[in-house]
N, C-alpha and C. Protein backbone atom coordinates (compact mmCIF):
# COMPACT_ATOMS: atom_id res chain seq x y z
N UNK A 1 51.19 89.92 145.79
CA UNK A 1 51.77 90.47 144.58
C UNK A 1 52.46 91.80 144.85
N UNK A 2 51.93 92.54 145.74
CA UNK A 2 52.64 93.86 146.21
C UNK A 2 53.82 93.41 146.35
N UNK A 3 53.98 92.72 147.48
CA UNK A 3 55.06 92.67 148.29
C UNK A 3 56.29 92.12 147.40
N UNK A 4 55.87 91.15 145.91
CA UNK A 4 57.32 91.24 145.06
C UNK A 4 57.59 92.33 143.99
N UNK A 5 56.55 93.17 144.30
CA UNK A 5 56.98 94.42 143.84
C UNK A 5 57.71 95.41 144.55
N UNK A 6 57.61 95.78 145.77
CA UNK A 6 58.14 96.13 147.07
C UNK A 6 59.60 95.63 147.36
N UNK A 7 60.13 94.40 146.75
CA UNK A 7 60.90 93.99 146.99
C UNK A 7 62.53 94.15 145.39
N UNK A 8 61.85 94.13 144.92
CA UNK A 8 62.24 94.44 143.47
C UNK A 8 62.75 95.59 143.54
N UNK A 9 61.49 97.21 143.67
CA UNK A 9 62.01 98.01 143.66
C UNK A 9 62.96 98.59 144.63
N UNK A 10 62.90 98.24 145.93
CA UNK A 10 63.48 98.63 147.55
C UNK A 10 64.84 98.83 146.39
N UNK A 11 66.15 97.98 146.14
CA UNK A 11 67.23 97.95 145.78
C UNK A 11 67.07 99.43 144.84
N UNK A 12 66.53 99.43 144.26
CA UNK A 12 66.69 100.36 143.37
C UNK A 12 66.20 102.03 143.19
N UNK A 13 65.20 101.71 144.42
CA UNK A 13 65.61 103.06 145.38
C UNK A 13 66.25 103.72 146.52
N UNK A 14 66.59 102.70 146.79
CA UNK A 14 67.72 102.93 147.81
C UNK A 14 69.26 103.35 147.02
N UNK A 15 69.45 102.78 145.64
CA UNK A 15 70.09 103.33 144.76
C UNK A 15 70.32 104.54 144.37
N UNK A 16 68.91 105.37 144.34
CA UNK A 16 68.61 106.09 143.20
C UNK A 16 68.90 107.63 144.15
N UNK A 17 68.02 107.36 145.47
CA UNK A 17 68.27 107.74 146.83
C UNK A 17 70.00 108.28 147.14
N UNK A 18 70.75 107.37 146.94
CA UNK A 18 72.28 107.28 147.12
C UNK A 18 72.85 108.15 146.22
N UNK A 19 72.79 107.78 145.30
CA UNK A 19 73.57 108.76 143.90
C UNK A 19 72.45 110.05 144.10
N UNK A 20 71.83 110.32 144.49
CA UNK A 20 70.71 111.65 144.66
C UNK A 20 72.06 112.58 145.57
N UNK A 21 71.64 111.88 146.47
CA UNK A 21 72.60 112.37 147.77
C UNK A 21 73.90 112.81 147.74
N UNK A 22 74.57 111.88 146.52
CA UNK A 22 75.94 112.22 146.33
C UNK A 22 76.46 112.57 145.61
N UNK A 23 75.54 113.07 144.64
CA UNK A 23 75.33 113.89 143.21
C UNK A 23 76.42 115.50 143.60
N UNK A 24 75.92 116.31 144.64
CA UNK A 24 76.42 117.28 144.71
C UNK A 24 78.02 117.05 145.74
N UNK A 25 78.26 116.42 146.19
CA UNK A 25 79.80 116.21 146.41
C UNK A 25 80.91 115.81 145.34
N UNK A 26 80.06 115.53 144.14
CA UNK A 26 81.31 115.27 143.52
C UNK A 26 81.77 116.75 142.79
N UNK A 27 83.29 116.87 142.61
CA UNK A 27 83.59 117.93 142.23
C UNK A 27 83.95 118.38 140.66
N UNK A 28 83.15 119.25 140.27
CA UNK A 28 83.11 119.72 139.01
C UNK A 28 84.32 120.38 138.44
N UNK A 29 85.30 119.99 137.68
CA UNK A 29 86.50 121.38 137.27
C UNK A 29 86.74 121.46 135.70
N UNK A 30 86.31 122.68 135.89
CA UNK A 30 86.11 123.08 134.41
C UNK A 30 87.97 123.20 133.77
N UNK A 31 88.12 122.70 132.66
CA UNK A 31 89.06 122.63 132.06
C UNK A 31 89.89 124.12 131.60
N UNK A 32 90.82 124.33 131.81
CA UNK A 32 91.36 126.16 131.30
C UNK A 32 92.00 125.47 130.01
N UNK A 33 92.13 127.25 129.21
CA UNK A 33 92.62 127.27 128.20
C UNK A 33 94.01 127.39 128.16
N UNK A 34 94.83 126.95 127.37
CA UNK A 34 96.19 127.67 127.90
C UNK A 34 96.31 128.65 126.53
N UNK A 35 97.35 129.47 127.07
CA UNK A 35 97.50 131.07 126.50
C UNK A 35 97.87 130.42 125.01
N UNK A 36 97.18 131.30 124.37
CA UNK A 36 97.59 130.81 122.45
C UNK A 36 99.09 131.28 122.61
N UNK A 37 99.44 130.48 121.64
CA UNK A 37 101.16 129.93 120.67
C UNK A 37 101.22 131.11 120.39
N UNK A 38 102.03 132.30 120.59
CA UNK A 38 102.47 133.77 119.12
C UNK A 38 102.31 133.07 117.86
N UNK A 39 102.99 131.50 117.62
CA UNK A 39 102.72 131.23 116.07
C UNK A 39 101.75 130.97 115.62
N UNK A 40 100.83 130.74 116.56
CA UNK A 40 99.54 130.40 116.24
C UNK A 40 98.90 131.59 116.19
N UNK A 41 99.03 132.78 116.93
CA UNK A 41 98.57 134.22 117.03
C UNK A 41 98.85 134.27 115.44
N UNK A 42 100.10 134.81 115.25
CA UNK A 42 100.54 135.43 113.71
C UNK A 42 100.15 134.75 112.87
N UNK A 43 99.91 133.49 112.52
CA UNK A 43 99.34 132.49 111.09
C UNK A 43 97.71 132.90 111.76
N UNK A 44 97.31 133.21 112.53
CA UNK A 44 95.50 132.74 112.77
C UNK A 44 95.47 134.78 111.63
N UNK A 45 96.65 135.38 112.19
CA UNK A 45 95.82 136.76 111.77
C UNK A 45 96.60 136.75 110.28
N UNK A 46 97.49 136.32 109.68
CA UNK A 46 97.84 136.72 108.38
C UNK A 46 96.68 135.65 107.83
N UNK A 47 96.14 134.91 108.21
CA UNK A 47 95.48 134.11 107.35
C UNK A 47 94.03 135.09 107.24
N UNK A 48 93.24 135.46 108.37
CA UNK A 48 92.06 136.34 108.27
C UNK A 48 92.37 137.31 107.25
N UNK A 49 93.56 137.96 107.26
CA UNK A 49 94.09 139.06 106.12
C UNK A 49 93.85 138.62 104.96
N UNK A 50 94.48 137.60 104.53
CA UNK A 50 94.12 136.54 103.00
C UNK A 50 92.76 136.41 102.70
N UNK A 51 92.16 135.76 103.40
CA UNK A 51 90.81 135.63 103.27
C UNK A 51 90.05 136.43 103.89
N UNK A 52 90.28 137.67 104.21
CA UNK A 52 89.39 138.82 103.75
C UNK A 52 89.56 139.52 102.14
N UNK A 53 90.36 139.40 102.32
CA UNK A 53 91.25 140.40 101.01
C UNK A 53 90.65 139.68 99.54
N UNK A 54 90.55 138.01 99.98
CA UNK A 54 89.92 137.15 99.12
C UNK A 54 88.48 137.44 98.70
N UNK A 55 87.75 137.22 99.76
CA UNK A 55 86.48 137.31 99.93
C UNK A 55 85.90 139.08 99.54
N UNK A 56 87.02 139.48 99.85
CA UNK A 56 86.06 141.17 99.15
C UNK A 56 86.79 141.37 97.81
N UNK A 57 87.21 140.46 97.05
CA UNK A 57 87.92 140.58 95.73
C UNK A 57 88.81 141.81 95.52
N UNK A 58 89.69 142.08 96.96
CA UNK A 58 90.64 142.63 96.94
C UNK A 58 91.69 142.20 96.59
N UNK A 59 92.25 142.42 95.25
CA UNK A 59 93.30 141.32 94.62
C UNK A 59 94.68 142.38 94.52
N UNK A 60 94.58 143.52 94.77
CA UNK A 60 96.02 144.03 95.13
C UNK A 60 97.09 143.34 96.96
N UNK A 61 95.23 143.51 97.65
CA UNK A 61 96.33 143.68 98.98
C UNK A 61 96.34 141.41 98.77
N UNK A 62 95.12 140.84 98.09
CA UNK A 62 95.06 139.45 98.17
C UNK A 62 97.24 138.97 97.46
N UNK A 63 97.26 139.94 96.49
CA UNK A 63 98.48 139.49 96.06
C UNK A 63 99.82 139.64 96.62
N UNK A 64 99.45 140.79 97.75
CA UNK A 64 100.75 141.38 98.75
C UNK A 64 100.80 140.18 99.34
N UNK A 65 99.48 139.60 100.47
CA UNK A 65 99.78 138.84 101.04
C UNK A 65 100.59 137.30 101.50
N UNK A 66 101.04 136.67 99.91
CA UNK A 66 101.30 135.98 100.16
C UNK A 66 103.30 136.13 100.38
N UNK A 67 104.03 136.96 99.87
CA UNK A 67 104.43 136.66 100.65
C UNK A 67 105.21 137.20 102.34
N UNK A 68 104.03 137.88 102.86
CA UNK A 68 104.15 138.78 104.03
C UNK A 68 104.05 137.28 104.73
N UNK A 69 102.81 136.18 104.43
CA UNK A 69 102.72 135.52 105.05
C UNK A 69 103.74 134.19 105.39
N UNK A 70 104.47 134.28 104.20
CA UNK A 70 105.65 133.46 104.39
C UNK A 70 106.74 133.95 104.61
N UNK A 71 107.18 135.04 104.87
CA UNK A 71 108.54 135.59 105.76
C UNK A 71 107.97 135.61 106.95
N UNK A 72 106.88 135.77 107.20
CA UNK A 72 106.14 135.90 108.89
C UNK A 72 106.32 134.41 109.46
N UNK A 73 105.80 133.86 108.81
CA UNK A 73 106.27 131.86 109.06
C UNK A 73 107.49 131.43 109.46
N UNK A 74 108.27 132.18 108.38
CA UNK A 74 109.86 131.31 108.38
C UNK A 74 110.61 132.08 109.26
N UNK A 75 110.73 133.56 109.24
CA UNK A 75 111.26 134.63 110.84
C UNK A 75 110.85 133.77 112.13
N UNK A 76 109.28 133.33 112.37
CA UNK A 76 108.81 132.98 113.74
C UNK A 76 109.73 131.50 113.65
N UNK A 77 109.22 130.61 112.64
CA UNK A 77 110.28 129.35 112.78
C UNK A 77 111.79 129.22 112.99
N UNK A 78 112.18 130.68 112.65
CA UNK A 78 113.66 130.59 112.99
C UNK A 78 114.63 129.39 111.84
């Protein structure tokens, strides 16, 4: 009875053994960021402006903002 146990597992440590071994050759590469869009810069920060201005029930500078934020849009879009 051993011995078809012995035989069963052999394959599957000799497997396990293998990918053990070759675990650290494979090569890891971490993905980069690429540099943020300016348009994406200028809409990420007029928008934090809005919704700060929102959120602290600042309703003078909340009412400037909108449209700083749309000449800032349509200048960058050209």
């Amino acid at each position: 009875m051993n011995i078809k146990k012995i035989k069963i597992f052999a394959p599957l440590q000799a497997l396990l053994i293998a990918a053990l071994l070759t675990a650290p050759l494979a090569h890891l590469h971490a993905q980069t960021t690429p540099a943020p869009d300016p348009l994406f810069q200028t809409i990420q920060s007029l928008d934090t402006q809005l919704f700060d201005a929102y959120n602290h029930c600042d309703l003078e500078k909340f009412g400037s903002c909108s449209p700083t934020i749309w000449s800032s849009i349509t200048t960058r879009l050209g």
